[in-house]
C-alpha atoms as a PDB file:
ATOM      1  CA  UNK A   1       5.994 -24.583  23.718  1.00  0.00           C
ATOM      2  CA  UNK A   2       2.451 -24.753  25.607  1.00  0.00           C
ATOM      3  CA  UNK A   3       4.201 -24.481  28.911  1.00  0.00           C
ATOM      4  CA  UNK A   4       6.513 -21.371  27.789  1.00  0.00           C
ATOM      5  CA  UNK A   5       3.941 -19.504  26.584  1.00  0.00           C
ATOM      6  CA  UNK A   6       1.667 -19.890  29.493  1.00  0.00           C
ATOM      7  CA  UNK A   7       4.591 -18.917  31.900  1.00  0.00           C
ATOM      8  CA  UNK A   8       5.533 -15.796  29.024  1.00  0.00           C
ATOM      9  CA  UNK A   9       1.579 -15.115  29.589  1.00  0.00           C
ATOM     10  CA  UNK A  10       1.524 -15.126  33.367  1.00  0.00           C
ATOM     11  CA  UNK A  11       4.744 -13.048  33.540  1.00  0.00           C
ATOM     12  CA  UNK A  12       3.059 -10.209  31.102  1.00  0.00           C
ATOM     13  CA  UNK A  13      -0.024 -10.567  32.838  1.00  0.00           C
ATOM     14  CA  UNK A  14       1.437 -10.013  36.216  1.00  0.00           C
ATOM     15  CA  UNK A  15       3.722  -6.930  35.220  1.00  0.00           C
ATOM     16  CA  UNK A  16       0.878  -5.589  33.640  1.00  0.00           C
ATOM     17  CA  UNK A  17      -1.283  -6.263  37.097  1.00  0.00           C
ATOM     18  CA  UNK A  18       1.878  -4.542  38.872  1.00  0.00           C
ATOM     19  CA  UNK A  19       1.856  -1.853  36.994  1.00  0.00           C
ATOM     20  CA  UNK A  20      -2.116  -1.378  36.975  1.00  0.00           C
ATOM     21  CA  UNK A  21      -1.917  -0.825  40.887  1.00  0.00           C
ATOM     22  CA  UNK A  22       0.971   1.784  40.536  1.00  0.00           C
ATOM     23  CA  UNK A  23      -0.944   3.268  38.046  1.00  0.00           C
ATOM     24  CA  UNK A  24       0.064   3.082  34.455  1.00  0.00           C
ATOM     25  CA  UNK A  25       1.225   6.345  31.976  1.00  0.00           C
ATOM     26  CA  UNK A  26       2.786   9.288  31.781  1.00  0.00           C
ATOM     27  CA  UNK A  27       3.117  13.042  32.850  1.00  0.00           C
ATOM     28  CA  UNK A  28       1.955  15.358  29.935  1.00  0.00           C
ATOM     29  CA  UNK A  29       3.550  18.856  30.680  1.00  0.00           C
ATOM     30  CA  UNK A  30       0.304  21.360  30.825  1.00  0.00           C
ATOM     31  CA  UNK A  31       1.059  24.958  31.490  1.00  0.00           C
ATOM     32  CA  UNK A  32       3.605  27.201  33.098  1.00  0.00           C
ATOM     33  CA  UNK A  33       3.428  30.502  34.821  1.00  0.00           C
ATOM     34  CA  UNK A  34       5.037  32.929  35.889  1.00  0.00           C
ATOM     35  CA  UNK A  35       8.050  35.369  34.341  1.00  0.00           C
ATOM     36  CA  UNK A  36      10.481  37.043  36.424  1.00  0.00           C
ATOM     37  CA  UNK A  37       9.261  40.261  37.748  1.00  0.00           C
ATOM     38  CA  UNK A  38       8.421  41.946  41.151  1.00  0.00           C
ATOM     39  CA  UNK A  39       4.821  42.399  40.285  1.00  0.00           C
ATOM     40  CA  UNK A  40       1.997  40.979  41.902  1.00  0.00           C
ATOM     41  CA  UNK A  41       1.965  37.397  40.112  1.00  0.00           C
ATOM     42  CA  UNK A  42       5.327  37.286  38.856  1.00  0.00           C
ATOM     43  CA  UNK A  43       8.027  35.001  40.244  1.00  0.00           C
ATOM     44  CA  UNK A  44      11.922  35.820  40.633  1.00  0.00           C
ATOM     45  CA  UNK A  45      13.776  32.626  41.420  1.00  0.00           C
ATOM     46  CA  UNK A  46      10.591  29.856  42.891  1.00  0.00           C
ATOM     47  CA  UNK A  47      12.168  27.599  45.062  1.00  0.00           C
ATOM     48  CA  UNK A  48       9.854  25.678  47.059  1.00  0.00           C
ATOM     49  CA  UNK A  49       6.083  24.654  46.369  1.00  0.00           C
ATOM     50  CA  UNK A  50       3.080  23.082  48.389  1.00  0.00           C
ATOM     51  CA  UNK A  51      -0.812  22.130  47.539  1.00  0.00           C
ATOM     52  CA  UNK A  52      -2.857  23.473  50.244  1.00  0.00           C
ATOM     53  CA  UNK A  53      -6.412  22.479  50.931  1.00  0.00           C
ATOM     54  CA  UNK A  54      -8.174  25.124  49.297  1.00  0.00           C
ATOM     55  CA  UNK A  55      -6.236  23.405  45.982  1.00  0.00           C
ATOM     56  CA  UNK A  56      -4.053  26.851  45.908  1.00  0.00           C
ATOM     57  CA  UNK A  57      -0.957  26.411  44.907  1.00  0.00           C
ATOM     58  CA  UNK A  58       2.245  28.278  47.444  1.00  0.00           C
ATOM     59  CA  UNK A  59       5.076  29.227  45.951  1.00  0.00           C
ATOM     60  CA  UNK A  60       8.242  30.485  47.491  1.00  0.00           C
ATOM     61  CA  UNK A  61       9.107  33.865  45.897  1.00  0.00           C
ATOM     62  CA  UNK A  62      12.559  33.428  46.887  1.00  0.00           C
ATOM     63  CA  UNK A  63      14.532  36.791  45.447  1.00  0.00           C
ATOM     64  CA  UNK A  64      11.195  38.908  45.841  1.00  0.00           C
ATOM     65  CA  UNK A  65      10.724  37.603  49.841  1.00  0.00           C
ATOM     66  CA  UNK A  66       7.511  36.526  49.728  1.00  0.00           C
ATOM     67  CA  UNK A  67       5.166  33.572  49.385  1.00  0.00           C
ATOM     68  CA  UNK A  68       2.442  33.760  46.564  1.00  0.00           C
ATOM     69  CA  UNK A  69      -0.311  31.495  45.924  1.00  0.00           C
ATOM     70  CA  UNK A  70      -2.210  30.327  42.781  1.00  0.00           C
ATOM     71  CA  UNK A  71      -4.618  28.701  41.027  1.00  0.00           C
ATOM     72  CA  UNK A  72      -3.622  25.195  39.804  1.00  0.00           C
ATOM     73  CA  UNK A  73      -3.461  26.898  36.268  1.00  0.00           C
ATOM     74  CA  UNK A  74      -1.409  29.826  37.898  1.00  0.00           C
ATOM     75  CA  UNK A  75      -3.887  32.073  38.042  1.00  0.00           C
ATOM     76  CA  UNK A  76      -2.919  34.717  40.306  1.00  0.00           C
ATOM     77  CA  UNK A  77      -4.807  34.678  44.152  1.00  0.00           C
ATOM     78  CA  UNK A  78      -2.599  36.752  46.697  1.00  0.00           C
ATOM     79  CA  UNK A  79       0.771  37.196  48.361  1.00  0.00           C
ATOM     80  CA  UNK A  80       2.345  38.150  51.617  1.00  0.00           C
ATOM     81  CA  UNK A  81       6.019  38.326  53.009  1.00  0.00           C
ATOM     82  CA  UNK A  82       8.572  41.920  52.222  1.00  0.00           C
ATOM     83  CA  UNK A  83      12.119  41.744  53.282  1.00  0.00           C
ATOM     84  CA  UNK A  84      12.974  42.252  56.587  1.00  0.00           C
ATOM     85  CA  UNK A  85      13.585  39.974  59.949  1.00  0.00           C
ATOM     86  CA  UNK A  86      10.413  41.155  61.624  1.00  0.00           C
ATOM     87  CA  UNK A  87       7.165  38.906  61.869  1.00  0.00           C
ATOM     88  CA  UNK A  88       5.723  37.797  58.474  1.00  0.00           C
ATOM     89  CA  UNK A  89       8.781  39.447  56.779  1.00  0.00           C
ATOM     90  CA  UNK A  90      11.349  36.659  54.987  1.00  0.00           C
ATOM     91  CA  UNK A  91      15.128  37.040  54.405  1.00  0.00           C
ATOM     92  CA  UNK A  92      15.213  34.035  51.339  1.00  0.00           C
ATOM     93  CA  UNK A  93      12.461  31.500  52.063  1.00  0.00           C
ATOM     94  CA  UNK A  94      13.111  28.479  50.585  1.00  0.00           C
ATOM     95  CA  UNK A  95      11.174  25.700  52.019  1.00  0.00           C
ATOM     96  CA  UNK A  96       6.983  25.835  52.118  1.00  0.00           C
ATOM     97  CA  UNK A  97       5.144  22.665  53.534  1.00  0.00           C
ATOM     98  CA  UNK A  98       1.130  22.619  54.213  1.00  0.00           C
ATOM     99  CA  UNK A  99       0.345  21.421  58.067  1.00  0.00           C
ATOM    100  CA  UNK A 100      -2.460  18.607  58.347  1.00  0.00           C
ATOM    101  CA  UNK A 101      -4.295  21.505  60.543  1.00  0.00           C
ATOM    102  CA  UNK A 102      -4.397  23.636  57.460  1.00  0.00           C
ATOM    103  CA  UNK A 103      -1.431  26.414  58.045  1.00  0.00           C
ATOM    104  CA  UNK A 104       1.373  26.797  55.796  1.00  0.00           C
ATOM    105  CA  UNK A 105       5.275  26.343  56.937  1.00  0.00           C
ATOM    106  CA  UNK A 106       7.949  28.570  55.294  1.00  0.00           C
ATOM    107  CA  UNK A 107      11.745  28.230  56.049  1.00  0.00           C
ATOM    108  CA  UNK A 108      13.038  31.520  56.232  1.00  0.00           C
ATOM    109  CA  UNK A 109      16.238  30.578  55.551  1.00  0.00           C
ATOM    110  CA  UNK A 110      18.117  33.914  55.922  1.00  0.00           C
ATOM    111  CA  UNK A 111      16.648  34.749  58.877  1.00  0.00           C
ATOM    112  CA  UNK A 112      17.077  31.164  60.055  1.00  0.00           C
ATOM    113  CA  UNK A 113      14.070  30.252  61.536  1.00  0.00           C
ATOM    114  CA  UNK A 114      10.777  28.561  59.924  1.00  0.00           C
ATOM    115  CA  UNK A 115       8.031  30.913  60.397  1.00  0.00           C
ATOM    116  CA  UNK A 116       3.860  29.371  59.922  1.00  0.00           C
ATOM    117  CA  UNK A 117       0.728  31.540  58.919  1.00  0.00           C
ATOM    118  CA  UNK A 118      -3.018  30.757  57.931  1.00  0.00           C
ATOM    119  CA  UNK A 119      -3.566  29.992  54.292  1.00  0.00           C
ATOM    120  CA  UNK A 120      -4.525  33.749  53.683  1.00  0.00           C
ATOM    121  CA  UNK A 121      -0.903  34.696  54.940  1.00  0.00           C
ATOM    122  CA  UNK A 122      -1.922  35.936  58.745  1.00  0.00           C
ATOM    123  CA  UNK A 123       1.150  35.283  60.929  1.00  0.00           C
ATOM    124  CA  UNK A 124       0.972  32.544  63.962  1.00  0.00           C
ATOM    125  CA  UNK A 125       4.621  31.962  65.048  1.00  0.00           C
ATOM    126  CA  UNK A 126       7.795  31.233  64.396  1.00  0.00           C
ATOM    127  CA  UNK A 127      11.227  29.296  66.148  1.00  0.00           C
ATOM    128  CA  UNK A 128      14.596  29.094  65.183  1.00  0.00           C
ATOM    129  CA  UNK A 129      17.553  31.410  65.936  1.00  0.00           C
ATOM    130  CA  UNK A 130      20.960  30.872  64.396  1.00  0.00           C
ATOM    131  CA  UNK A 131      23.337  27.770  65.892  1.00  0.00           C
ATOM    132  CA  UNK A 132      23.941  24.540  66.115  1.00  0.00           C
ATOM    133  CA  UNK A 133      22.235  24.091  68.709  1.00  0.00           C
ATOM    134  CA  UNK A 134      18.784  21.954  69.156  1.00  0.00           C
ATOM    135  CA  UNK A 135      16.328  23.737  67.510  1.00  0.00           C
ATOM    136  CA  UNK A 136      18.610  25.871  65.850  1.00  0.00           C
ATOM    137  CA  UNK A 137      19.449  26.063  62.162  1.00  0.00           C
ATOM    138  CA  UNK A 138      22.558  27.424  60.438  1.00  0.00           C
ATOM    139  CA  UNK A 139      21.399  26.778  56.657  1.00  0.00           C
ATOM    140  CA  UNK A 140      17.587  25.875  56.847  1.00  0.00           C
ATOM    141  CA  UNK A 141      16.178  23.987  53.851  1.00  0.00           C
ATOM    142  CA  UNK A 142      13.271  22.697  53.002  1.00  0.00           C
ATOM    143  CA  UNK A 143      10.312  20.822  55.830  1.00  0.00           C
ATOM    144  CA  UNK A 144       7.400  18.320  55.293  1.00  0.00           C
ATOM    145  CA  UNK A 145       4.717  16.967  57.968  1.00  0.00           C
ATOM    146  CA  UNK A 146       4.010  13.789  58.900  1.00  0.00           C
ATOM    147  CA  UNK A 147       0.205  12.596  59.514  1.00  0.00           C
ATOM    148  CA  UNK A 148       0.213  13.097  63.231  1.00  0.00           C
ATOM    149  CA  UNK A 149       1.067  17.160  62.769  1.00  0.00           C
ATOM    150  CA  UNK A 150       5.416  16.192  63.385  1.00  0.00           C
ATOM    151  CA  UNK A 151       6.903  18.663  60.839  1.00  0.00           C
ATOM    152  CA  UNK A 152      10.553  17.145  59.423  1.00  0.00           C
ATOM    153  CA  UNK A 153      13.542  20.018  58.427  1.00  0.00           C
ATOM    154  CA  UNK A 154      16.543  19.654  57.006  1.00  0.00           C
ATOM    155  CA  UNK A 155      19.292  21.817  58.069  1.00  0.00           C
ATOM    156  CA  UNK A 156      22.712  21.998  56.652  1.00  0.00           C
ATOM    157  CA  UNK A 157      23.722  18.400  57.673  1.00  0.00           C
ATOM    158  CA  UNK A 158      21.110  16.585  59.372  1.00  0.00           C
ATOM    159  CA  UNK A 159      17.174  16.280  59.754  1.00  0.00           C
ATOM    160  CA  UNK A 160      15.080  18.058  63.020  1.00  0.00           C
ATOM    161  CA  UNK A 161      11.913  16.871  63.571  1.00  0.00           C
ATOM    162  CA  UNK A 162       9.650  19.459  65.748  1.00  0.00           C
ATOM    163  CA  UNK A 163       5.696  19.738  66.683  1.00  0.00           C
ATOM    164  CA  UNK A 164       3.921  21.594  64.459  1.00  0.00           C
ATOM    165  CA  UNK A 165       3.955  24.479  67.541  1.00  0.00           C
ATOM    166  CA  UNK A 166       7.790  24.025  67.260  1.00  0.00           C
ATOM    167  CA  UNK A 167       9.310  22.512  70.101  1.00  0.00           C
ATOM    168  CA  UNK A 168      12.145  20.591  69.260  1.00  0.00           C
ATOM    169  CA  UNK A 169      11.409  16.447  69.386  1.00  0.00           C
ATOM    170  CA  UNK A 170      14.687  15.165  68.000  1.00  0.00           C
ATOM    171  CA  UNK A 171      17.401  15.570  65.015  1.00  0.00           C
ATOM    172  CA  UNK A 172      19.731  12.746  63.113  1.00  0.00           C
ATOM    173  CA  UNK A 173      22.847  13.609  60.559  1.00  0.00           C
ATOM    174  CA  UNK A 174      26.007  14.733  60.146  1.00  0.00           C
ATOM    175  CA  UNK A 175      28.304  15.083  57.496  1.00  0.00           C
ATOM    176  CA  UNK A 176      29.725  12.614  55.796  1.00  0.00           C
ATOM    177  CA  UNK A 177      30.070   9.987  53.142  1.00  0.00           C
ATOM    178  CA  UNK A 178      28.184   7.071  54.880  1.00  0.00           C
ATOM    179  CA  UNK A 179      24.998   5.858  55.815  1.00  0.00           C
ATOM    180  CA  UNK A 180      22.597   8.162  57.897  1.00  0.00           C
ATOM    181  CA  UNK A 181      25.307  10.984  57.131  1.00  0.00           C
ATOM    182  CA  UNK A 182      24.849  14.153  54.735  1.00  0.00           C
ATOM    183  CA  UNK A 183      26.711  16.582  52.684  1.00  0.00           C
ATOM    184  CA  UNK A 184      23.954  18.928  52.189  1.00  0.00           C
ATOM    185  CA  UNK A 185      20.228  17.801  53.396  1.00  0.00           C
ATOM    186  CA  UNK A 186      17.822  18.572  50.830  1.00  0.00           C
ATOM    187  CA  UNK A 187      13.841  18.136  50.012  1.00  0.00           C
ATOM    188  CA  UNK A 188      12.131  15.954  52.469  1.00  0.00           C
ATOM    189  CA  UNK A 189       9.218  13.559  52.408  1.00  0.00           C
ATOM    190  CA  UNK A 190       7.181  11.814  54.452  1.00  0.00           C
ATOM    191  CA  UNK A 191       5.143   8.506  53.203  1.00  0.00           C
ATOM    192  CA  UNK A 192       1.806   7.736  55.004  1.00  0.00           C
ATOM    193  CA  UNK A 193       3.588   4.619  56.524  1.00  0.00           C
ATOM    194  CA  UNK A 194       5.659   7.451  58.125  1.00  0.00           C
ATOM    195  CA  UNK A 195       8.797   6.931  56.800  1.00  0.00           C
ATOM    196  CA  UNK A 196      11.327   9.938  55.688  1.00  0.00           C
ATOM    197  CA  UNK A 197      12.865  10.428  52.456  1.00  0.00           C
ATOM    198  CA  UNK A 198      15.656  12.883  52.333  1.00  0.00           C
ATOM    199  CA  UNK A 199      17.550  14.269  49.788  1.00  0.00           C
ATOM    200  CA  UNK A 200      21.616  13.922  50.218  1.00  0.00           C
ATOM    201  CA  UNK A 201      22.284  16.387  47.827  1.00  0.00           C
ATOM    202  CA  UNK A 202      26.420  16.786  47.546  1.00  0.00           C
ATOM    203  CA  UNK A 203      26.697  13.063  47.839  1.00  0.00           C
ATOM    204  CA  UNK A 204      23.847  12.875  44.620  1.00  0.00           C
ATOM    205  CA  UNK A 205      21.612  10.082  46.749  1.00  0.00           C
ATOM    206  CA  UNK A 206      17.786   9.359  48.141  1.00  0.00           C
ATOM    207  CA  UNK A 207      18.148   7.990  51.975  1.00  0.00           C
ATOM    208  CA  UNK A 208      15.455   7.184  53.829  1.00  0.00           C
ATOM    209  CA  UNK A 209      14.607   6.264  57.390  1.00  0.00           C
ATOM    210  CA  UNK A 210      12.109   5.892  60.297  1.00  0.00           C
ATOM    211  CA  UNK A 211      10.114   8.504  61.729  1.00  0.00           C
ATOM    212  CA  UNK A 212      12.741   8.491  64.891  1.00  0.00           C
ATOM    213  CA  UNK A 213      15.859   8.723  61.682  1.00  0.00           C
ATOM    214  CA  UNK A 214      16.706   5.216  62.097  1.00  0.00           C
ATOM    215  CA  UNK A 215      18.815   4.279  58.320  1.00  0.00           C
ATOM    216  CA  UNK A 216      16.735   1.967  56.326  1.00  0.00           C
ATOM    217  CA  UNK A 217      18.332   2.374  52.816  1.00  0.00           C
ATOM    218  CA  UNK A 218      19.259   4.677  49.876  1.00  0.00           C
ATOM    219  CA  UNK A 219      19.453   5.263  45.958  1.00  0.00           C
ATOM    220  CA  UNK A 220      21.526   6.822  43.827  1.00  0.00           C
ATOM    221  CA  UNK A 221      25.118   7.906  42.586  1.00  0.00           C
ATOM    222  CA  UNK A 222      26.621  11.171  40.742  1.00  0.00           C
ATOM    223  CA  UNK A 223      25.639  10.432  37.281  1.00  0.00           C
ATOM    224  CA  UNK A 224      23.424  11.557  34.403  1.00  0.00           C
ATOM    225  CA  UNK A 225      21.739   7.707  34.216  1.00  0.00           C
ATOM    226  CA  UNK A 226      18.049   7.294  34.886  1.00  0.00           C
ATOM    227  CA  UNK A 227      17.641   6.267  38.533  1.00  0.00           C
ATOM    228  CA  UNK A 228      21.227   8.127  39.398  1.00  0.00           C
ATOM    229  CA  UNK A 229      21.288  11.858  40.003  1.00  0.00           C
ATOM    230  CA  UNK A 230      23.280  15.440  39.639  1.00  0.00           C
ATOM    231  CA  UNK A 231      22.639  17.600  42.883  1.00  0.00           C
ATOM    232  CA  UNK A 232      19.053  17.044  43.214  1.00  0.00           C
ATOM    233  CA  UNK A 233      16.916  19.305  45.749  1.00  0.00           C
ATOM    234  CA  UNK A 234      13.333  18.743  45.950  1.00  0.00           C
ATOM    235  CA  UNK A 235      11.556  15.690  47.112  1.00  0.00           C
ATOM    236  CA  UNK A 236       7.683  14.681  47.714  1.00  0.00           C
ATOM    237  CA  UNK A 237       5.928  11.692  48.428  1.00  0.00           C
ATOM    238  CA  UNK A 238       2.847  10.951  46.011  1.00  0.00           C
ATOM    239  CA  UNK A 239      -0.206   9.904  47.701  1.00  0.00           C
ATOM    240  CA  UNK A 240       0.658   6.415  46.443  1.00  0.00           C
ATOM    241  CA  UNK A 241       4.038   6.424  47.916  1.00  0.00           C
ATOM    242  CA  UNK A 242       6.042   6.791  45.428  1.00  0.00           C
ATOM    243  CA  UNK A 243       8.940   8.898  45.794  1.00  0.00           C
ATOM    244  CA  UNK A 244       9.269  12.246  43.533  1.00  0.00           C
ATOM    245  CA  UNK A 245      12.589  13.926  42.845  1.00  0.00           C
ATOM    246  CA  UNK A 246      13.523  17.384  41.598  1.00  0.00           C
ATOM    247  CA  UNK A 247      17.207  15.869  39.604  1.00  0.00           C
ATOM    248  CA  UNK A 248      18.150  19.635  39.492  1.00  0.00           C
ATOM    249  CA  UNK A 249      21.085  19.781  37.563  1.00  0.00           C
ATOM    250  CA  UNK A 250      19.773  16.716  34.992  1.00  0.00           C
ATOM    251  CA  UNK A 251      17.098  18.649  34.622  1.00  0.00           C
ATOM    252  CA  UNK A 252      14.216  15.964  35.342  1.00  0.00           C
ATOM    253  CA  UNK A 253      12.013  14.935  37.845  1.00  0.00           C
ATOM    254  CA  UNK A 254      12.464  11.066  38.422  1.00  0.00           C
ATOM    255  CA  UNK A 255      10.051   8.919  40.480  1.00  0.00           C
ATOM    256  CA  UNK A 256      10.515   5.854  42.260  1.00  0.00           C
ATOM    257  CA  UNK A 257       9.309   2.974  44.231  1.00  0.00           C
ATOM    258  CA  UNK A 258       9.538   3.183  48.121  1.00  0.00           C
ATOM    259  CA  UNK A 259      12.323   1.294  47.860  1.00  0.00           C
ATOM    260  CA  UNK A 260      14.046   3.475  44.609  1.00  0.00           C
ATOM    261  CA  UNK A 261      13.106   0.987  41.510  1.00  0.00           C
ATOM    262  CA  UNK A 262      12.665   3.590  39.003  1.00  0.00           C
ATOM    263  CA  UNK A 263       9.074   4.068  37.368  1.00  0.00           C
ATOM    264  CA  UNK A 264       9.735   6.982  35.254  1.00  0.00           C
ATOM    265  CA  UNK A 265      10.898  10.459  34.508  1.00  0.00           C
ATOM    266  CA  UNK A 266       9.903  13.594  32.821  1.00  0.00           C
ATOM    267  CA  UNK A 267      11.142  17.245  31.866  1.00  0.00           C
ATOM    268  CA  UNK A 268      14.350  15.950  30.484  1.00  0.00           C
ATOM    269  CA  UNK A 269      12.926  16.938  26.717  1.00  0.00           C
ATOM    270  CA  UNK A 270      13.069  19.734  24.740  1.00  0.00           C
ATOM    271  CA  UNK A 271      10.254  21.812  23.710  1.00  0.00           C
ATOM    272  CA  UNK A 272       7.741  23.810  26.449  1.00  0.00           C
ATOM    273  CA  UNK A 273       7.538  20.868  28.872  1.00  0.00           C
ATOM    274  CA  UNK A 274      11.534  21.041  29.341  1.00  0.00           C
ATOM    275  CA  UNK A 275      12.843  21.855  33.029  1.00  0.00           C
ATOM    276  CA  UNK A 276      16.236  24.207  32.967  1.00  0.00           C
ATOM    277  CA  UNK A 277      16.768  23.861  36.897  1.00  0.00           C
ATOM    278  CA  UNK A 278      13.686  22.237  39.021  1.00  0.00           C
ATOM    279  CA  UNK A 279      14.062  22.699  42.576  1.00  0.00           C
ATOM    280  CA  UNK A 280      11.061  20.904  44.090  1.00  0.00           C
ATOM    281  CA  UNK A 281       8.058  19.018  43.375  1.00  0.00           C
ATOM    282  CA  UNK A 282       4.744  19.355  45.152  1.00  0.00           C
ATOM    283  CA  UNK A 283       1.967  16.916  43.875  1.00  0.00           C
ATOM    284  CA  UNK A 284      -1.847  17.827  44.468  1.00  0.00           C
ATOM    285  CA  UNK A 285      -3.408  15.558  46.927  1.00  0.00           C
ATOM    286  CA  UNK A 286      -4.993  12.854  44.217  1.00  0.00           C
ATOM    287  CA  UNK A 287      -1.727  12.688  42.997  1.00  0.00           C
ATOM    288  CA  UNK A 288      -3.317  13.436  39.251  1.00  0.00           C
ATOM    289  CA  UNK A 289      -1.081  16.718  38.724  1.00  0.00           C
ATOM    290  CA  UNK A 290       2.561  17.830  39.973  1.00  0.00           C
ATOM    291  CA  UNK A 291       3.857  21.100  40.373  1.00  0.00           C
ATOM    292  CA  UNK A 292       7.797  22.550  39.398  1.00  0.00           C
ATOM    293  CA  UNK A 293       9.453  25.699  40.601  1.00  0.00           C
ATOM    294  CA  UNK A 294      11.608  26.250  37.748  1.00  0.00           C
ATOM    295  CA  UNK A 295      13.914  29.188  37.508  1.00  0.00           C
ATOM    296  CA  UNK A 296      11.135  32.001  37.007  1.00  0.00           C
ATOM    297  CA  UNK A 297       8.250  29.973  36.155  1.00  0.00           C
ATOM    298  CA  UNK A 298       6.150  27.166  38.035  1.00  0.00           C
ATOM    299  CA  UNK A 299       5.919  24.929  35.316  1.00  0.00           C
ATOM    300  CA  UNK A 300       2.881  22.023  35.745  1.00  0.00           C
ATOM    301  CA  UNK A 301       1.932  18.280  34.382  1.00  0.00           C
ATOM    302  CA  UNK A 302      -1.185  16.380  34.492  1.00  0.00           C
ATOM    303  CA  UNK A 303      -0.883  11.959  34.642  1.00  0.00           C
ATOM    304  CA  UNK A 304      -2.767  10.761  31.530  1.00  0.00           C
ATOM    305  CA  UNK A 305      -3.522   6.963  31.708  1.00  0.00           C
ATOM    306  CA  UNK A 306      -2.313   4.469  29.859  1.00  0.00           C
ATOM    307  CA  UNK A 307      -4.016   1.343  28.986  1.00  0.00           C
ATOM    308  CA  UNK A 308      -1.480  -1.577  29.367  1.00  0.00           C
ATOM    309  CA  UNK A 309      -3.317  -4.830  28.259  1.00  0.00           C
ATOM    310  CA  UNK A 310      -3.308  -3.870  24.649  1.00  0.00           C
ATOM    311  CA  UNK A 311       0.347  -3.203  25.136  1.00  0.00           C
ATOM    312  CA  UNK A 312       1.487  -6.393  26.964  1.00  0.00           C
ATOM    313  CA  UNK A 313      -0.532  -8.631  24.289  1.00  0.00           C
ATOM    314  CA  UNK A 314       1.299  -6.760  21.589  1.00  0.00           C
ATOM    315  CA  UNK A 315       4.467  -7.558  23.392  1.00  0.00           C
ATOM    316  CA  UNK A 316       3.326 -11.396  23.730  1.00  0.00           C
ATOM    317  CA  UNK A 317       2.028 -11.427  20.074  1.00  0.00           C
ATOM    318  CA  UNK A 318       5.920  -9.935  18.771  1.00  0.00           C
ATOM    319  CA  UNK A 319       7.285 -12.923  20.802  1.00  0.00           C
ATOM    320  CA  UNK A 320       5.524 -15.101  18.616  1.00  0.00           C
ATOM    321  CA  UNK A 321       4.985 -13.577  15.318  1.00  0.00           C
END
């Protein structure tokens, strides 16, 4: 009995030291903003979302044409972007990533390009014409940068990587069932050990490769299960590591190891913290709060710590009661 409770002991006490390092509790829905409206401040359809450096939040106003930035409590700071093909004018942006250099990255999906400005919304450039060409894009998606300034995109069926001026580096996918294939390229992540997370959307999976798209593995199936997915979108990777993951039509965001070992989920509730449709999932540098364009509303959660020693002894002390 001595020798199975010491190994019962050393097992809770090294989950609990797991867990510790990944950070132990929950994500407590805070706040929400905005209603669908054209005004200044108001959100019609937010699909994409990024953190910049000034701790603004950008939003991508998709039916109004326009990117918008707020406080992390939504508080309203300024917008840019009318319809229209021209220079700082958007035709459906969907994607918005912040550059290590500070500038944010739309893709301007309609027009079929990705376009990049200063955080105040001053144009700088742009690439991309319609094609399937290198470089080119027929249905745009979302983008995310990699430490050394490489910016990732997913387009239609595969994943082009560029430099952050835009010249085209390189590009992996095509559609299909298998490995390294797509039926609909997603949200994209990049973890600091530079690997890319991408989200296979039609085929309801996480895959995930090397900076140059070499396959390394994947998660998920079609199903409502925790861990499996329905038609997910948006993806991020937490300072961490851990992998975020806008489950769109389960209405959740689910989070997982590197590897996809499930740590948790939230949204899938009822009450104000409930997601309808989330379509991304932009965490704040710390990793301490997350943000979710939801339908008309960016809806936001702060991580409240847990203290798991107390809960592990309990466990230990139940074994034994």
């Amino acid at each position: 009995m001595a020798l199975r409770l010491t190994l019962i002991f050393a097992a809770f006490a090294a989950a609990a030291g797991a867990a510790a390092a990944a950070g132990v509790g929950e994500w407590v829905y805070e706040g929400r903003w905005n209603g669908s409206s054209g005004g200044a401040g108001q959100l019609n359809d937010p699909r994409g979302a990024d953190v910049g450096p000034n701790g603004y939040v950008y939003v991508t106003d998709y039916e109004n044409n326009r990117i918008q930035y707020f406080t992390q409590t939504g508080d309203y700071r300024g917008t840019w972007g009318v319809t229209g093909s021209s220079d700082g004018q958007f035709h459906r942006p969907l994607g918005i990533a912040i550059s290590p250099g500070g500038y944010v990255y739309v893709s301007d999906a309609g027009n079929f390009r990705v376009q990049y400005f200063t955080l105040a919304g001053s144009f700088v450039g742009k690439w991309g014409t319609e094609g399937l060409g290198a470089g080119q894009f027929t249905n745009v998606r979302y983008l995310s940068f990699a430490a050394d300034g490489t910016v990732y995109v997913t387009d239609a069926d595969r994943v082009q990587r560029f430099t952050a001026a835009g010249s085209y580096v390189g590009a992996w996918g095509v559609y299909g069932f298998g490995n390294g294939e797509f039926r609909a390229a997603y949200g994209v992540g990049v973890r600091s050990d530079g690997n890319v997370y991408v989200v296979d959307d039609n085929n309801n999976r996480v895959q995930y490769f090397t900076a140059a798209g070499a396959y390394l593995g994947q998660w998920g199936s079609y199903n409502n299960e925790p861990g499996d997915f329905q038609f997910p979108e948006g993806l991020d990777a937490a300072p961490n590591g851990d992998i975020y993951v806008a489950d769109t039509v389960s209405k959740r965001v689910q989070y997982f190891t590197a590897t996809g070992s499930l740590l948790g989920t939230f949204g899938d509730f009822t009450g104000p913290g409930s997601l309808s449709r989330p379509h991304d999932v932009a965490l704040t540098p710390d990793g301490r709060r997350v943000f979710i364009p939801d339908i008309s509303y960016v809806k936001y959660y702060r991580w409240v710590e847990a203290d798991v020693a107390p809960a592990s002894l309990g466990k230990i002390k139940t074994l034994f009661h």
